[in-house]
PDB file of N, CA and C in Angstrom:
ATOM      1  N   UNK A   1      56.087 113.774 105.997  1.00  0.00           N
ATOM      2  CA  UNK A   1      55.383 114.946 105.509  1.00  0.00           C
ATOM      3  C   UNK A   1      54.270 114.469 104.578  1.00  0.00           C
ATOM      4  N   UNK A   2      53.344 114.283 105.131  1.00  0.00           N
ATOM      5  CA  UNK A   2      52.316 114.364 103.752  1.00  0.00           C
ATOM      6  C   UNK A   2      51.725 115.414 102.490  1.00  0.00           C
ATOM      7  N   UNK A   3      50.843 115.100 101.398  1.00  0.00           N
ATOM      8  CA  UNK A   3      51.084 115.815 100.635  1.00  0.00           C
ATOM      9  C   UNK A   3      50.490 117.007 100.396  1.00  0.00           C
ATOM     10  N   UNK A   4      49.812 117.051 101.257  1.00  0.00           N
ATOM     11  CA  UNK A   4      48.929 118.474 101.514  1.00  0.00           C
ATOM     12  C   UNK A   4      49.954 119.870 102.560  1.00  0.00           C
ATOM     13  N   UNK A   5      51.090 118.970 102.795  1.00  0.00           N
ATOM     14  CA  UNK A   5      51.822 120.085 103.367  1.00  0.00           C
ATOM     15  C   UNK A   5      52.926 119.979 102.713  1.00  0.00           C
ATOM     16  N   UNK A   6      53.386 119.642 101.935  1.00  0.00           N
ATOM     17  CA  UNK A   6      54.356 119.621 100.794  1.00  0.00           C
ATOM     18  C   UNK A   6      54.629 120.891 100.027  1.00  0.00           C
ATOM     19  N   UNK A   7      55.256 121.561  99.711  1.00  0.00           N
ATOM     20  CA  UNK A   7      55.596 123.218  98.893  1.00  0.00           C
ATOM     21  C   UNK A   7      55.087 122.508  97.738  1.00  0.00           C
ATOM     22  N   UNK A   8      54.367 123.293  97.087  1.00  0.00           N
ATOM     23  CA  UNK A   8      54.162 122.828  95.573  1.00  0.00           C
ATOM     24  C   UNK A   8      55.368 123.024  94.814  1.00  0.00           C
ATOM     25  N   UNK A   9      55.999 122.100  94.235  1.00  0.00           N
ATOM     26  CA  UNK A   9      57.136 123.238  93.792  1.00  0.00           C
ATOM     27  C   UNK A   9      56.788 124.140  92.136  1.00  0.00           C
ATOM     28  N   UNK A  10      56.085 123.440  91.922  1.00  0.00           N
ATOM     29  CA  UNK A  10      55.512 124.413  90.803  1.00  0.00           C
ATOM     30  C   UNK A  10      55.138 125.756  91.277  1.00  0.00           C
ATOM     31  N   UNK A  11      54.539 126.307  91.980  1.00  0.00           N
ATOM     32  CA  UNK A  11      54.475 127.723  92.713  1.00  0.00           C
ATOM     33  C   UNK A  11      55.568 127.774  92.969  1.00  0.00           C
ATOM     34  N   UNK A  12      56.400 127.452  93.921  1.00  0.00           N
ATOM     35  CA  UNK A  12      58.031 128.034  94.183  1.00  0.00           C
ATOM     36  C   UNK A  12      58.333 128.408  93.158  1.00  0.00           C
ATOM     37  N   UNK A  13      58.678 127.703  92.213  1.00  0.00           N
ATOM     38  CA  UNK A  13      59.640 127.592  90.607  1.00  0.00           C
ATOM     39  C   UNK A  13      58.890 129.211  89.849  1.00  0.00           C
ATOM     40  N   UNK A  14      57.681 129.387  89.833  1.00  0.00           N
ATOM     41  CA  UNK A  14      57.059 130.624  89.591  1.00  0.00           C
ATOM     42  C   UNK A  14      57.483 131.799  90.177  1.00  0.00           C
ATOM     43  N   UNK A  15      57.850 131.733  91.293  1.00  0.00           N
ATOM     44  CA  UNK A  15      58.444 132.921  92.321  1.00  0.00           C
ATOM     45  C   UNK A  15      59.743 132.981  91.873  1.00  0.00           C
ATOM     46  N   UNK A  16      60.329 132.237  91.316  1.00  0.00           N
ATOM     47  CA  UNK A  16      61.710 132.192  91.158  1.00  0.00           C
ATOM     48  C   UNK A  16      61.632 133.570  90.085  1.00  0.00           C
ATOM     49  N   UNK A  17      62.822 134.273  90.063  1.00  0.00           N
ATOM     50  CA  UNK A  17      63.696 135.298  89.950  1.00  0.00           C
ATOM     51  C   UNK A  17      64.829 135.109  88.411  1.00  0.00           C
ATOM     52  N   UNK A  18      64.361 135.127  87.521  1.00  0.00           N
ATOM     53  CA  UNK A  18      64.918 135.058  85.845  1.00  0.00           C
ATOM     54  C   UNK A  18      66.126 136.029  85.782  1.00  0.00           C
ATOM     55  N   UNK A  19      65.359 137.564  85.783  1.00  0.00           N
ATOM     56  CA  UNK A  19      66.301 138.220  85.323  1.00  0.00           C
ATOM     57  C   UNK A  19      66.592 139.023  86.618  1.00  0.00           C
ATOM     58  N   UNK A  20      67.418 139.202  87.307  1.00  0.00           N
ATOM     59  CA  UNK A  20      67.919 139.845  88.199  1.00  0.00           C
ATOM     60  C   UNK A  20      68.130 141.206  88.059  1.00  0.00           C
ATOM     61  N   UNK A  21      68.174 141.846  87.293  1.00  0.00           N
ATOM     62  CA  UNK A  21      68.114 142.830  87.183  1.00  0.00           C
ATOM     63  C   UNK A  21      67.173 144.022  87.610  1.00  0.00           C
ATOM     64  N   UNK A  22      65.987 143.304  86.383  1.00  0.00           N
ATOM     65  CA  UNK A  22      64.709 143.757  86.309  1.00  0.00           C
ATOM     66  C   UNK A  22      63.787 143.212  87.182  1.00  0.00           C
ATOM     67  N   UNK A  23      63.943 142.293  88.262  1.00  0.00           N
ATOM     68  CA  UNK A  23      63.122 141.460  88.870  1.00  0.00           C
ATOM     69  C   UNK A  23      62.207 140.705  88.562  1.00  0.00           C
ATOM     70  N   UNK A  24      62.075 140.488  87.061  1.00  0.00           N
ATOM     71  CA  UNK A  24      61.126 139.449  86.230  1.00  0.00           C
ATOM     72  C   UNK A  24      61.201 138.319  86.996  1.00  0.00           C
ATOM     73  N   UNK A  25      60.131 137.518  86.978  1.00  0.00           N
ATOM     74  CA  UNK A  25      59.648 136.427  87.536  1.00  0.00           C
ATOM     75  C   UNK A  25      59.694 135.423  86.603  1.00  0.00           C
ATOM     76  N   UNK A  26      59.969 134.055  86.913  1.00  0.00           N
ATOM     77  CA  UNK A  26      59.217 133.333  86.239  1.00  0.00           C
ATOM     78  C   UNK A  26      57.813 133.286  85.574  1.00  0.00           C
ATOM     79  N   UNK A  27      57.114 133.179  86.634  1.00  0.00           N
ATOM     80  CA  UNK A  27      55.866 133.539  86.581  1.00  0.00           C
ATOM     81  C   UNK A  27      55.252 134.506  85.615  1.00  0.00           C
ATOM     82  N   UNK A  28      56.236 135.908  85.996  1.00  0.00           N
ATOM     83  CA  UNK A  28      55.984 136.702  84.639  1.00  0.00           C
ATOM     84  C   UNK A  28      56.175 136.427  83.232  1.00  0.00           C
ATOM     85  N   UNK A  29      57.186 135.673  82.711  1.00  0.00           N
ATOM     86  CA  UNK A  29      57.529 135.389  81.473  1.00  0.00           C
ATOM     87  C   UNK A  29      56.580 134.527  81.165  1.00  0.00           C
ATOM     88  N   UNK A  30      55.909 133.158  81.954  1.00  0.00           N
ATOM     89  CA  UNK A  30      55.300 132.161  81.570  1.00  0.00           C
ATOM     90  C   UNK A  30      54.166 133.193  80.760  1.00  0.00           C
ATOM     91  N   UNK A  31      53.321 134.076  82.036  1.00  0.00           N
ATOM     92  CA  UNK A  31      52.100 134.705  81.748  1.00  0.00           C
ATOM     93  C   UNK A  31      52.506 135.339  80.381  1.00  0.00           C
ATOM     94  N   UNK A  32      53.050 135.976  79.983  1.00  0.00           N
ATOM     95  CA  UNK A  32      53.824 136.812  78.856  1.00  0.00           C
ATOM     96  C   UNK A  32      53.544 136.196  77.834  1.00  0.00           C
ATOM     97  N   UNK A  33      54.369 134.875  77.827  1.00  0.00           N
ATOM     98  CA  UNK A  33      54.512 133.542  76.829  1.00  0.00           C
ATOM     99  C   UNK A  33      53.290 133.301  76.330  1.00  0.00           C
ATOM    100  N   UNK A  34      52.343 133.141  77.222  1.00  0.00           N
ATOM    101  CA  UNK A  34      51.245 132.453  77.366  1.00  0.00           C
ATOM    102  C   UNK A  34      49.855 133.359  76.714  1.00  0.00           C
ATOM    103  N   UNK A  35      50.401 134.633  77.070  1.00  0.00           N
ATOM    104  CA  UNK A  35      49.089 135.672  76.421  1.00  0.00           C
ATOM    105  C   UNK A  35      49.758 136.705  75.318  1.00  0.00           C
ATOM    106  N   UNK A  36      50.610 136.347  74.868  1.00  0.00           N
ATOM    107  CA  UNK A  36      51.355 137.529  73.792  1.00  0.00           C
ATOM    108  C   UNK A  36      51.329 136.658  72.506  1.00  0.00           C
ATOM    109  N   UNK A  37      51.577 137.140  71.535  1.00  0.00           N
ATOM    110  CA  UNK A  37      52.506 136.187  70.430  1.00  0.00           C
ATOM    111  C   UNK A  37      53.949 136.769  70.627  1.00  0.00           C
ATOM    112  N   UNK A  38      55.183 136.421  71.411  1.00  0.00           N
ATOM    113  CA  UNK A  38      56.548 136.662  71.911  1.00  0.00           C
ATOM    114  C   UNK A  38      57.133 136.015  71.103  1.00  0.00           C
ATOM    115  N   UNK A  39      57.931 136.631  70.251  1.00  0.00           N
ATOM    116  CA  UNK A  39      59.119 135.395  68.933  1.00  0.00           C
ATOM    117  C   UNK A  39      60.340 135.295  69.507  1.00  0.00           C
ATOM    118  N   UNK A  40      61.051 136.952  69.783  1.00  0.00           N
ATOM    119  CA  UNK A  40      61.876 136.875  69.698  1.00  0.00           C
ATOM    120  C   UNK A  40      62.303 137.402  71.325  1.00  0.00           C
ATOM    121  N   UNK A  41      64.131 137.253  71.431  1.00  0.00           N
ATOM    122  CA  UNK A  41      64.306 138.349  72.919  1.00  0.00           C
ATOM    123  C   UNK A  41      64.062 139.411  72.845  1.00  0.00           C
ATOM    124  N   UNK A  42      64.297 140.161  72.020  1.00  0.00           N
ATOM    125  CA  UNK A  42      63.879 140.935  71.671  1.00  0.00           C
ATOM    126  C   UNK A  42      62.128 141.601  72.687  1.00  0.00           C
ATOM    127  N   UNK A  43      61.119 140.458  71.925  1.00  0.00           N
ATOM    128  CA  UNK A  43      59.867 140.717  72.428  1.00  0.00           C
ATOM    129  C   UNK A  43      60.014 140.506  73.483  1.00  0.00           C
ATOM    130  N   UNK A  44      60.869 140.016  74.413  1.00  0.00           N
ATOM    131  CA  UNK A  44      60.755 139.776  75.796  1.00  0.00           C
ATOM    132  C   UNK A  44      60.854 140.980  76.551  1.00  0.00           C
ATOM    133  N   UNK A  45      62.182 142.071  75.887  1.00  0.00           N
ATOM    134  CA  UNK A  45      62.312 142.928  76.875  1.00  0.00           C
ATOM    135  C   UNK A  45      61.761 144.122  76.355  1.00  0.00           C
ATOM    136  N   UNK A  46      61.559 143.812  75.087  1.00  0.00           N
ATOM    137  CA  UNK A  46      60.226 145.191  75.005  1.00  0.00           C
ATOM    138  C   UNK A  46      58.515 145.075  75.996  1.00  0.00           C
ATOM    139  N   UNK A  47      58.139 143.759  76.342  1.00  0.00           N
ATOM    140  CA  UNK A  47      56.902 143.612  77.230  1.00  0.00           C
ATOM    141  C   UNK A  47      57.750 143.460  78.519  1.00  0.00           C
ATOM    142  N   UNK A  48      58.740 143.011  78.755  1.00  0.00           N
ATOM    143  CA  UNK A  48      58.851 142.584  80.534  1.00  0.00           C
ATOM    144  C   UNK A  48      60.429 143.441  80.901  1.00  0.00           C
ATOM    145  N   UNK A  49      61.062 144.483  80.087  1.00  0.00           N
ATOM    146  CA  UNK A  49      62.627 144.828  80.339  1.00  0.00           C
ATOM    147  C   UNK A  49      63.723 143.363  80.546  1.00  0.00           C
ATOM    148  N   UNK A  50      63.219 141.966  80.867  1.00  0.00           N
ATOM    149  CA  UNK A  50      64.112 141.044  81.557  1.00  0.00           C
ATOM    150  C   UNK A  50      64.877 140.908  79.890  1.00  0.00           C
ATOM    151  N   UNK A  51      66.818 140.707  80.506  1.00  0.00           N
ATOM    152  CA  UNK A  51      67.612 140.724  79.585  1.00  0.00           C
ATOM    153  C   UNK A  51      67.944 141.924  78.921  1.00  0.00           C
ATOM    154  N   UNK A  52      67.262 142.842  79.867  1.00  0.00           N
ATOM    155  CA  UNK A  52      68.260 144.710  79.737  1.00  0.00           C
ATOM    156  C   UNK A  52      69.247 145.219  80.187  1.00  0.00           C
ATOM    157  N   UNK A  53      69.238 144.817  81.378  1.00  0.00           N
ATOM    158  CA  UNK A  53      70.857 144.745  82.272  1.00  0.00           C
ATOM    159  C   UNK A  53      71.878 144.022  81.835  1.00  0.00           C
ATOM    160  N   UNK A  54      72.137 143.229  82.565  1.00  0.00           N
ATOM    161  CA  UNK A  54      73.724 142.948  82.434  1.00  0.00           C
ATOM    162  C   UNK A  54      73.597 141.702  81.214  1.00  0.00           C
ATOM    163  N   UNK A  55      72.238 141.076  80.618  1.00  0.00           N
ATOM    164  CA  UNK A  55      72.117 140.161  79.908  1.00  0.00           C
ATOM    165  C   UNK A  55      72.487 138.811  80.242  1.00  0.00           C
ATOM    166  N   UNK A  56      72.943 138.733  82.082  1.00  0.00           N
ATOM    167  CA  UNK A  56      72.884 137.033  81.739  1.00  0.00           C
ATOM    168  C   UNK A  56      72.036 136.203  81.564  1.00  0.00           C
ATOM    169  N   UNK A  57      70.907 136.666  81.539  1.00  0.00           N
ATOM    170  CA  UNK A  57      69.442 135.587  82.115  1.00  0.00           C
ATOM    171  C   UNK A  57      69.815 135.206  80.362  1.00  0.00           C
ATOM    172  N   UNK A  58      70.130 136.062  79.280  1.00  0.00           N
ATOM    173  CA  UNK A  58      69.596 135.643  77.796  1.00  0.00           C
ATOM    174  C   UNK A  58      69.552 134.412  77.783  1.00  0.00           C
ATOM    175  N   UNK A  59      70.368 133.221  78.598  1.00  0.00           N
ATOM    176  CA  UNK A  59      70.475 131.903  77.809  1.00  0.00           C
ATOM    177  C   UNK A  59      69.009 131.451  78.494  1.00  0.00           C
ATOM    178  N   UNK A  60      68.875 131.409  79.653  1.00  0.00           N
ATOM    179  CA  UNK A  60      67.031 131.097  79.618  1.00  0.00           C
ATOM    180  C   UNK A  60      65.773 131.971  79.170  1.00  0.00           C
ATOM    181  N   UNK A  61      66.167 133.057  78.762  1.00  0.00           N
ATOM    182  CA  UNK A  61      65.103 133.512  78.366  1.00  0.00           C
ATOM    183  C   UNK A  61      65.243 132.811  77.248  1.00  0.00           C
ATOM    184  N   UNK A  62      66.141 132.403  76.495  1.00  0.00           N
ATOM    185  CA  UNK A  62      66.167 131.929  74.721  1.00  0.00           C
ATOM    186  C   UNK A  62      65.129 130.319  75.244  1.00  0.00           C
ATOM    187  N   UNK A  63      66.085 129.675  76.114  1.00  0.00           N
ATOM    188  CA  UNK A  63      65.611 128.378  76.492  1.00  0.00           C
ATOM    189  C   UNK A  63      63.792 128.591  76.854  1.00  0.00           C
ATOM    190  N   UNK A  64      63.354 129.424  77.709  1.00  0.00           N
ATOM    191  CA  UNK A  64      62.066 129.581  77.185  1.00  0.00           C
ATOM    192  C   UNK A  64      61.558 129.782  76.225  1.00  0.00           C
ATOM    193  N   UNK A  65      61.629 130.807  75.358  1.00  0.00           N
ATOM    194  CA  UNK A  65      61.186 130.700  74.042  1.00  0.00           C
ATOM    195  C   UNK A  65      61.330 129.637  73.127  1.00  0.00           C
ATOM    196  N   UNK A  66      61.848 128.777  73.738  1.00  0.00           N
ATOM    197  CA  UNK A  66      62.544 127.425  72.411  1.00  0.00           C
ATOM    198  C   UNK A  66      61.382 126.743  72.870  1.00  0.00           C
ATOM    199  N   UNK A  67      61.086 126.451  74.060  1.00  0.00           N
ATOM    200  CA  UNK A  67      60.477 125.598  75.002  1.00  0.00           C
ATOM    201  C   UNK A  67      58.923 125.685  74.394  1.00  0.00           C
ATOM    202  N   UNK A  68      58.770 127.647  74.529  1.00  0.00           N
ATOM    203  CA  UNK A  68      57.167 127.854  74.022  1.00  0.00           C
ATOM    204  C   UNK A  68      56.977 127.622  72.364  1.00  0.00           C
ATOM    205  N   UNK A  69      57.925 127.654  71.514  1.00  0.00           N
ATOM    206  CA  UNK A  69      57.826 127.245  70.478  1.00  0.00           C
ATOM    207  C   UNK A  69      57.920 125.752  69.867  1.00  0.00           C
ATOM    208  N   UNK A  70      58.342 125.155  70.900  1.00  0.00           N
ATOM    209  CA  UNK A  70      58.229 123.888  70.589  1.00  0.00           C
ATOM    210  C   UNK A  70      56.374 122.699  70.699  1.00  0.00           C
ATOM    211  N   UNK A  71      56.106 123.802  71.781  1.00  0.00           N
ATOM    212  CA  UNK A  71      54.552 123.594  72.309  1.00  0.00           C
ATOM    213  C   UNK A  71      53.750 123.839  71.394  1.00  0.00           C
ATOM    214  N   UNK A  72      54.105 125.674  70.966  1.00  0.00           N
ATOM    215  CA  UNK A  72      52.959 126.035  69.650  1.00  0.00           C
ATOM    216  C   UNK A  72      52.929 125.114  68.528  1.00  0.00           C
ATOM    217  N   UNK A  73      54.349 124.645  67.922  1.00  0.00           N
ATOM    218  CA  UNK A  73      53.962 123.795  66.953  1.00  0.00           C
ATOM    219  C   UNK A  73      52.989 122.572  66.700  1.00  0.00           C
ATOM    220  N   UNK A  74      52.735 121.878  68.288  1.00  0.00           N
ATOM    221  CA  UNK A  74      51.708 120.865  68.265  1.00  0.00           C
ATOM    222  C   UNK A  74      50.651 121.412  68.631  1.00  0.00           C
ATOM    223  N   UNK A  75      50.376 123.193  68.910  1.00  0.00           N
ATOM    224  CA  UNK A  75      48.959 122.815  69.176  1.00  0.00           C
ATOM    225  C   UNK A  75      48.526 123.681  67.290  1.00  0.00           C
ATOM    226  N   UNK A  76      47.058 124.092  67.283  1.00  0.00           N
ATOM    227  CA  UNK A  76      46.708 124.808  65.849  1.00  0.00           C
ATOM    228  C   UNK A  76      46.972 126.056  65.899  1.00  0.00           C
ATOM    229  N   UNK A  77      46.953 126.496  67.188  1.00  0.00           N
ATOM    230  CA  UNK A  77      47.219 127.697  66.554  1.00  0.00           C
ATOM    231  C   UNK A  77      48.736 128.645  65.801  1.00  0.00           C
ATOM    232  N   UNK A  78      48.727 129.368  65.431  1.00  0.00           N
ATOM    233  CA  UNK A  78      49.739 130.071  64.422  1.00  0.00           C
ATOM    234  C   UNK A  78      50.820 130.265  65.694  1.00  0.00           C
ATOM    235  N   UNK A  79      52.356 130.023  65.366  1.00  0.00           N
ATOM    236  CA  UNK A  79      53.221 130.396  65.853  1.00  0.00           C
ATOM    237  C   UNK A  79      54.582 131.385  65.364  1.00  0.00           C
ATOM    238  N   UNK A  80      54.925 131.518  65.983  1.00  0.00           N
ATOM    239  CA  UNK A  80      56.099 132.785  65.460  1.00  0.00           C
ATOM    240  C   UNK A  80      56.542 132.154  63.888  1.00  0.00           C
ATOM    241  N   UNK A  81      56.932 130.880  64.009  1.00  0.00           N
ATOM    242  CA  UNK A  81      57.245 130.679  62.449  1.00  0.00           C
ATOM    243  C   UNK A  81      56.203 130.989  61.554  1.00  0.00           C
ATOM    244  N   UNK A  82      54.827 130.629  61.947  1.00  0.00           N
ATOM    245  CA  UNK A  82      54.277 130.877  60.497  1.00  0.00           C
ATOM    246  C   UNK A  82      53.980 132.320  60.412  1.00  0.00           C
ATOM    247  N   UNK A  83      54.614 132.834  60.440  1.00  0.00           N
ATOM    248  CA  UNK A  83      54.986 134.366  59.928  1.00  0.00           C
ATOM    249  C   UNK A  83      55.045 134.915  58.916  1.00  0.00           C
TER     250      UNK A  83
END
């Protein structure tokens, strides 16, 4: 298989399916992450509902937010901590 016909899996992994419930996307949370200031779960399911239902996704939605807060701290701009 060469690599021009290869699945990206970065697009797959985007399509992928977080909260089952609500049908949140990966994809959706990244974009979320990425254009909101999001602190808490809280902010997650007030912009996207994911983690309203039955609440299992919470342990990756937390694991994302750890993930995006670990990023903000190295770049300048202000993150949920400096609050």
């Amino acid at each position: 298989m060469n690599r021009s016909s290869r699945p990206n899996a970065r697009v797959l992994a985007s399509d992928r399916i977080v909260c089952l419930c609500l049908q949140v996307t990966e994809a959706d949370l990244m974009k979320l992450l990425t254009t909101r200031e999001v602190c808490t779960l809280k902010d997650i399911r007030c912009h996207t509902g994911a983690g309203d239902g039955c609440m299992i996704c919470h342990r990756e939605l937390r694991a994302l937010l750890e993930r995006r807060t670990s990023y903000s701290s190295s770049s300048p701009s202000p993150s949920c901590s400096d609050k």
